[in-house]
Protein backbone atom coordinates (compact mmCIF):
# COMPACT_ATOMS: atom_id res chain seq x y z
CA UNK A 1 -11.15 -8.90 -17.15
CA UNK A 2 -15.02 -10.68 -17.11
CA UNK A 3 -17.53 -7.25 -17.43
CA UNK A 4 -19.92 -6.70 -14.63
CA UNK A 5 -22.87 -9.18 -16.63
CA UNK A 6 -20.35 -12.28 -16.03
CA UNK A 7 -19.62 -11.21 -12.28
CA UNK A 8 -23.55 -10.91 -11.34
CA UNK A 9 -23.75 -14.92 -12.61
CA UNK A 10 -21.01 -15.36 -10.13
CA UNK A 11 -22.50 -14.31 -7.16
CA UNK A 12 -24.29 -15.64 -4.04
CA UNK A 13 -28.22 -14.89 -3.96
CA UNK A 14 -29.08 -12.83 -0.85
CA UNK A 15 -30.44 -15.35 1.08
CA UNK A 16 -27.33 -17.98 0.52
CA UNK A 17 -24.84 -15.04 1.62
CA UNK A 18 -27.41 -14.48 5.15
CA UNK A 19 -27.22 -18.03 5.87
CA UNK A 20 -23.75 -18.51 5.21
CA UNK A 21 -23.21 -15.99 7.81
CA UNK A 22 -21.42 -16.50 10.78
CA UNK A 23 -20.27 -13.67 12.42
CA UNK A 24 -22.57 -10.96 12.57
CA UNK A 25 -25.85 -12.65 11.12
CA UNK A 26 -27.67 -12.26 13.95
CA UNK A 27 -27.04 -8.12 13.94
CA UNK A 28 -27.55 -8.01 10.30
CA UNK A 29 -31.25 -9.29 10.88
CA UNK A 30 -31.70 -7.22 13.47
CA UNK A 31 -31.49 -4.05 11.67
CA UNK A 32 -33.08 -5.59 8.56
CA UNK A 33 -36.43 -6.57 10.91
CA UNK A 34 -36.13 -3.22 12.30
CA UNK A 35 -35.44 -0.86 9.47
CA UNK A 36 -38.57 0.59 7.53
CA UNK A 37 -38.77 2.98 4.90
CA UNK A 38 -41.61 5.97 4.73
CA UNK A 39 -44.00 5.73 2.00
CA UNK A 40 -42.80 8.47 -0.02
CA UNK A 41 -39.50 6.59 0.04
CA UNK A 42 -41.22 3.77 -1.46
CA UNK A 43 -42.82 5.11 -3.79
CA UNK A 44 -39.35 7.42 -5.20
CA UNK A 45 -37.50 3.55 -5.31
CA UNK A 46 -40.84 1.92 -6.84
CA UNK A 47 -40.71 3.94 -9.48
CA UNK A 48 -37.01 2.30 -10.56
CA UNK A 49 -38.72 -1.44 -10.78
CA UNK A 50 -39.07 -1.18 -14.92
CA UNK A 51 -35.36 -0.20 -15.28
CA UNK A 52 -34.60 -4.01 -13.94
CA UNK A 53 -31.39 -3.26 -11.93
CA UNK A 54 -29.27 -5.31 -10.56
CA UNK A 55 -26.36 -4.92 -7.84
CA UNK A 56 -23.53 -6.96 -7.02
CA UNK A 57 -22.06 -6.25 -3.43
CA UNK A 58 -19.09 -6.52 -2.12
CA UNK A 59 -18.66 -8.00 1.85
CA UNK A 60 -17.74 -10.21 4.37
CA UNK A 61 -19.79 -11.52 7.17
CA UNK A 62 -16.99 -9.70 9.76
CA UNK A 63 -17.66 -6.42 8.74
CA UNK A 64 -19.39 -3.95 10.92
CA UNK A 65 -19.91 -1.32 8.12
CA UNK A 66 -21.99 -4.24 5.97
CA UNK A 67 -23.34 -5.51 8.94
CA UNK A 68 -25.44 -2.21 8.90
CA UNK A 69 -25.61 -0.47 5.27
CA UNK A 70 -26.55 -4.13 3.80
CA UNK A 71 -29.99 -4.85 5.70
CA UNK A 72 -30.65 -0.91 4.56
CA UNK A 73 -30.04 -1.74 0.97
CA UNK A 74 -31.80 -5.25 1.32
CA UNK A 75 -34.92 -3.10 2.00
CA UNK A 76 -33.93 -0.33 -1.00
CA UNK A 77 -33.70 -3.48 -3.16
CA UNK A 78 -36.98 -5.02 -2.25
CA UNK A 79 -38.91 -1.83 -2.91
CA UNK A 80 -36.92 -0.93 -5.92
CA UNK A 81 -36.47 -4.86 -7.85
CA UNK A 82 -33.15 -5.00 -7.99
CA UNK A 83 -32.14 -8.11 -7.89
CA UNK A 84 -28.60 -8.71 -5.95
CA UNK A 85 -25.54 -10.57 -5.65
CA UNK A 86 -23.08 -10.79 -2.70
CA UNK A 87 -19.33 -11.41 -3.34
CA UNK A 88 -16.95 -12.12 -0.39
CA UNK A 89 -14.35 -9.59 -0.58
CA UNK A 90 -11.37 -11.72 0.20
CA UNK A 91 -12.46 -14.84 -2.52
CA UNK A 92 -12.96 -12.15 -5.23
CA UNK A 93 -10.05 -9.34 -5.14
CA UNK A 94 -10.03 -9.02 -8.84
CA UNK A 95 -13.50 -7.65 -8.37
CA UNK A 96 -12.73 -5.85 -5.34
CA UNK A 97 -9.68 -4.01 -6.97
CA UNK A 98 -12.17 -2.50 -9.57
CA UNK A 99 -13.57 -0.74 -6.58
CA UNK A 100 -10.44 0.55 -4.36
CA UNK A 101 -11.68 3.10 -1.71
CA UNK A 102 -9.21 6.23 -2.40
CA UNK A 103 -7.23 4.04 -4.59
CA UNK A 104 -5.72 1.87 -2.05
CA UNK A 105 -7.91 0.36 0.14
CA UNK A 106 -10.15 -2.41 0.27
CA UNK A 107 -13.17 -1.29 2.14
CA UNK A 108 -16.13 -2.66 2.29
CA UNK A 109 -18.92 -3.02 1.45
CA UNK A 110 -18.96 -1.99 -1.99
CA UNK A 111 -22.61 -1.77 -3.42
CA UNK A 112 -22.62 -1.43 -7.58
CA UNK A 113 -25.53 -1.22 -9.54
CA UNK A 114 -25.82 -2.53 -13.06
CA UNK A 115 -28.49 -2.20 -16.06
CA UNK A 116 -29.69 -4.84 -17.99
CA UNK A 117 -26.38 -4.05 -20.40
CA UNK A 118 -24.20 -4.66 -17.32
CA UNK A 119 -23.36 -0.88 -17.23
CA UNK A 120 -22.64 0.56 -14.43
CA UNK A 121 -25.43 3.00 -12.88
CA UNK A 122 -24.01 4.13 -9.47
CA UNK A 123 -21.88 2.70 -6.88
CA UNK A 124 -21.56 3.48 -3.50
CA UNK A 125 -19.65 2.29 -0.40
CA UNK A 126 -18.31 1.79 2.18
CA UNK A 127 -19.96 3.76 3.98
CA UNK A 128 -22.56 6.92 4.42
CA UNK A 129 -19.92 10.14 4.40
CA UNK A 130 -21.54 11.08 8.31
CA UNK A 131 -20.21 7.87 9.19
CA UNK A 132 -16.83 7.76 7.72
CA UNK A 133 -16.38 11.10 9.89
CA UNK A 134 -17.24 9.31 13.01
CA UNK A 135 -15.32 6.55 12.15
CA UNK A 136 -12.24 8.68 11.02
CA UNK A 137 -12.21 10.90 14.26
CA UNK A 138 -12.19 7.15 16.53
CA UNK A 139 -9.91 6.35 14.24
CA UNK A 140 -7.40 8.94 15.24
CA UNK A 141 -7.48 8.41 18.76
CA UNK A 142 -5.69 4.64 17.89
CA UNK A 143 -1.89 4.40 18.60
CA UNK A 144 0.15 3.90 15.77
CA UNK A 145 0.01 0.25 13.42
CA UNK A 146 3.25 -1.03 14.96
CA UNK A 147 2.46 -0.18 18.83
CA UNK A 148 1.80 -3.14 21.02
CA UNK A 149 -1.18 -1.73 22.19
CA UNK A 150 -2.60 -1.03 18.86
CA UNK A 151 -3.83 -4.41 18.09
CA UNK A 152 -6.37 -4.08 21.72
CA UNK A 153 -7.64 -0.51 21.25
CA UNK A 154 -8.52 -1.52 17.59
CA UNK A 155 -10.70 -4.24 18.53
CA UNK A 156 -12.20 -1.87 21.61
CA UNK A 157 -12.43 0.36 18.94
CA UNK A 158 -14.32 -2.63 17.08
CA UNK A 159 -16.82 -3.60 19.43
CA UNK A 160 -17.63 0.03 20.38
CA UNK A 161 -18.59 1.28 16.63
CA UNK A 162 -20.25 -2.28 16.53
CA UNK A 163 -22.48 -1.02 19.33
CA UNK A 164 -22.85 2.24 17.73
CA UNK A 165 -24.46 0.11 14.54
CA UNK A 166 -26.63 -2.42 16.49
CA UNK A 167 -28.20 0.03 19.41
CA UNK A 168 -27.69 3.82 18.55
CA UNK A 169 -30.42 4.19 16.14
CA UNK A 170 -30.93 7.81 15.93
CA UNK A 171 -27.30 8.34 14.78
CA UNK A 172 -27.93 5.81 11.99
CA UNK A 173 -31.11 7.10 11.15
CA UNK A 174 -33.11 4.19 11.92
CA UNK A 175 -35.27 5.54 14.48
């Protein structure tokens, strides 16, 4: 198993994972170009720039939960230095099964920060735990996996929490 310092050489920079995008690019940007950060935040993440982190994150360009807490950390990162590296879920399970949400699943994205030793410093994902309610109580209004109607209400389901990410601001916190 490679440690964390061999993974972060792996990885795409930032700006080759946004232009590789295809999917949900255009949202991503969005909420990057529209997301700001108050100046005491600033100045709290500033203050981590000598400790040189680094974070290697875990996505894919289809998900709506990286579609919105990635632009957020792209702005983190710039105040804070830490330099990043994006790893496409599905072309790197060995480094995806490190980081199993509740043991099982493969959720994304998965955000883990690294020192200089390639120690790991905090990790965090998929998503903000005010979310994961929202999205576990529309979750439970789904029929059951094997229903035939499953496979439509989970992309309604989709495209509404999609909206929720791209227009309702003051839920996420970015008004």
């Amino acid at each position: 198993m490679e440690d964390l310092n061999q993974w972060f050489e792996k990885g795409l920079s930032r700006y080759a994972y946004i232009h590789s995008m295809q999917v949900k690019q255009e949202n991503l940007l969005k909420i990057y170009n529209s997301f700001h950060l108050d100046p005491f935040e600033k100045e709290s993440l500033q203050s981590l720039q000598p400790k040189k982190y680094r974070a290697l994150i875990i996505t894919a360009d289809w998900c709506g939960d990286a579609m919105v807490n990635l632009p957020i950390f792209m702005r983190i990162a710039d105040e804070a230095l830490i330099e990043t590296r994006y790893f496409i879920r599905d072309d790197h399970l060995e480094l995806m099964d490190q980081y199993l949400t509740n043991g099982t699943a493969r959720s994304i994205p998965i955000i883990v920060v690294i020192d200089q030793d390639g120690n790991e410093v905090m990790k965090w994902g998929p998503r903000a735990p005010e979310l994961e309610e929202l999205v576990a109580e529309r979750k439970a209004k789904l029929p059951e996996k094997e229903s035939l109607d499953f496979e439509a209400a989970f992309k309604q389901f989709a495209n509404e929490m999609g909206e929720t990410y791209t227009q309702d601001q003051t839920s996420l916190g970015l008004d």
